[in-house]
C-alpha atoms as a PDB file:
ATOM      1  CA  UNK A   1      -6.365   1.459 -21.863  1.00  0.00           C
ATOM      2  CA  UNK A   2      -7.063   2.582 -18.642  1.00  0.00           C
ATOM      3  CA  UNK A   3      -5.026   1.784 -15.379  1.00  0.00           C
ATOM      4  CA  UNK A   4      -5.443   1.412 -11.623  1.00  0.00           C
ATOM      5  CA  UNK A   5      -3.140   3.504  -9.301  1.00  0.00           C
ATOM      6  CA  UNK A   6      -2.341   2.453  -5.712  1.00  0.00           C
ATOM      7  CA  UNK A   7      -4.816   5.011  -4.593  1.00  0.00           C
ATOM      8  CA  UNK A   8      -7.569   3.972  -7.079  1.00  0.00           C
ATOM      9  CA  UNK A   9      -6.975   0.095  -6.214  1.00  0.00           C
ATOM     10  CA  UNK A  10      -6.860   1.192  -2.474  1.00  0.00           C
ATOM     11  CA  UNK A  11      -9.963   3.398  -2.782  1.00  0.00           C
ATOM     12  CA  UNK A  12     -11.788   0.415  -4.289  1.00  0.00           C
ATOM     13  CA  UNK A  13     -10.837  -2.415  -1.693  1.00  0.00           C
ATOM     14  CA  UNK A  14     -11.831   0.854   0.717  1.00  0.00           C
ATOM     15  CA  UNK A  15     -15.846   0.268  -0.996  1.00  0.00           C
ATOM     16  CA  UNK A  16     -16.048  -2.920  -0.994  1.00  0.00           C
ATOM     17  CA  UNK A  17     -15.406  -3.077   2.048  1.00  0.00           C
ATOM     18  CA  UNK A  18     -17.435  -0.402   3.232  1.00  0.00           C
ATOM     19  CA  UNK A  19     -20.338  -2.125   1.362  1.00  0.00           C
ATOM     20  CA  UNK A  20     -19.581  -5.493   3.051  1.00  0.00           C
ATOM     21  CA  UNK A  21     -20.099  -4.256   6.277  1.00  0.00           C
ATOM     22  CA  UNK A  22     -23.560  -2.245   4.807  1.00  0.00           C
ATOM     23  CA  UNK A  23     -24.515  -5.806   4.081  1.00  0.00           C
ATOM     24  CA  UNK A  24     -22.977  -7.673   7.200  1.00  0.00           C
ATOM     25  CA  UNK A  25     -21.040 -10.065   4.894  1.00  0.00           C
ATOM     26  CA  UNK A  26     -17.584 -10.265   5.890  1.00  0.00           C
ATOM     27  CA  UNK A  27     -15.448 -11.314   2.735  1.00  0.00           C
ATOM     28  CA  UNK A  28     -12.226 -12.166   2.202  1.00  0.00           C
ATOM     29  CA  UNK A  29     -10.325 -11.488  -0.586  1.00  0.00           C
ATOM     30  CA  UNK A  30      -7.195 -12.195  -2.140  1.00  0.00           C
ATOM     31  CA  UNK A  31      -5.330 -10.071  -4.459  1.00  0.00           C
ATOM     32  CA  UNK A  32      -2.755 -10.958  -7.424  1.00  0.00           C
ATOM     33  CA  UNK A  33      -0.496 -10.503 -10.143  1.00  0.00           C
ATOM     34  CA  UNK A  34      -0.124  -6.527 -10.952  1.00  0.00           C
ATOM     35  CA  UNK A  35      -2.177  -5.370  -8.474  1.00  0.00           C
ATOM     36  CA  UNK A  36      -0.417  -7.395  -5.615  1.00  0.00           C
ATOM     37  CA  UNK A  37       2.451  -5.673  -6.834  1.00  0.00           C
ATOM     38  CA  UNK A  38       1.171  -1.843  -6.789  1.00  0.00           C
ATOM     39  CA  UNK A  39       0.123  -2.734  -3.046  1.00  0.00           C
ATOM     40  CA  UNK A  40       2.413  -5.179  -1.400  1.00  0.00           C
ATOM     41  CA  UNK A  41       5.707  -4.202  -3.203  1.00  0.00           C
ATOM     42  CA  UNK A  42       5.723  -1.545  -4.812  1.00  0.00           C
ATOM     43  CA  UNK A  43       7.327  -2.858  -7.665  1.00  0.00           C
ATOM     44  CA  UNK A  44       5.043  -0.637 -10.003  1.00  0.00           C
ATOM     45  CA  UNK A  45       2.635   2.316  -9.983  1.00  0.00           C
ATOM     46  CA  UNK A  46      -0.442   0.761 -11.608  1.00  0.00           C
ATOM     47  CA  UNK A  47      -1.988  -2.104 -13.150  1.00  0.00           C
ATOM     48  CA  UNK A  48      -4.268  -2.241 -16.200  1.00  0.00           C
ATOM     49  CA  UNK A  49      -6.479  -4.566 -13.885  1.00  0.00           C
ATOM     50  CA  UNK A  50      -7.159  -6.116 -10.581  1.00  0.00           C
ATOM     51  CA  UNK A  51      -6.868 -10.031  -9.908  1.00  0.00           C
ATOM     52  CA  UNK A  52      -8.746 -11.134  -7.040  1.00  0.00           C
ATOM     53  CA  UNK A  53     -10.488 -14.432  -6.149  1.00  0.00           C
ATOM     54  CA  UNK A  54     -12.597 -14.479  -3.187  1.00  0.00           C
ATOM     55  CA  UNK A  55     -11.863 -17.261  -0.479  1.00  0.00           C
ATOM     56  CA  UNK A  56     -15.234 -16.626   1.724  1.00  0.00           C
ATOM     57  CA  UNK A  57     -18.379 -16.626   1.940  1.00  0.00           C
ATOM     58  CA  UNK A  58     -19.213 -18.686  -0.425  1.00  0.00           C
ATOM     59  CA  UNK A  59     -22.055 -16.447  -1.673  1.00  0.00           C
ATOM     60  CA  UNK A  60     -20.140 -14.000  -2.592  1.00  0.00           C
ATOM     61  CA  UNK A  61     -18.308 -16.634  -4.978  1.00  0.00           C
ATOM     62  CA  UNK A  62     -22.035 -17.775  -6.677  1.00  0.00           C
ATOM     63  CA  UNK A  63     -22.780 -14.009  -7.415  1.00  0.00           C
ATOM     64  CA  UNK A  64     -24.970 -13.512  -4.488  1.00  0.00           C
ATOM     65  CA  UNK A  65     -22.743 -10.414  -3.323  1.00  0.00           C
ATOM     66  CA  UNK A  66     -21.970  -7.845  -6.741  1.00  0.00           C
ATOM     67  CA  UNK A  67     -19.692  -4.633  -6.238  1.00  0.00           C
ATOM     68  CA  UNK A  68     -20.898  -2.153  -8.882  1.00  0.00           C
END
C-alpha cells in the first residue's frame, strides 16, 4: 500500500494550489486524521491517505473544480 510523506502531502497541497490560482478559484481546504498529523504535529511520517473536505467555493464541493 502506498503512503504519503510530509513532502509528498506538502508537494500536493503545493498543486492544488498552484492550479487554483491557474483557475482563479480560491479554495479552502481542510485537512484530517493522518495527514493532519504528518503536517501539523508531527506525530508520524506518512499516511496511507489524505482526508480533506473542502469548506469553499461551493463548486469545488459539486465537482465543478477536479485535481488530477
Amino acid at each position: 500500500m502506498a503512503v504519503f510523506t510530509r513532502q509528498q502531502i506538502e508537494q500536493g497541497l503545493t498543486e492544488l494550489g498552484e492550479l487554483a490560482h491557474k483557475n482563479n478559484i480560491k479554495v479552502r481546504l481542510v485537512v484530517v486524521g493522518g495527514a493532519a498529523m504528518v503536517l501539523r504535529f508531527s506525530a508520524r511520517n506518512s499516511t496511507r491517505d489524505i482526508d480533506a473536505f473542502i469548506q469553499s467555493p461551493e463548486e469545488a464541493k459539486m465537482g465543478g473544480f477536479v485535481w488530477n
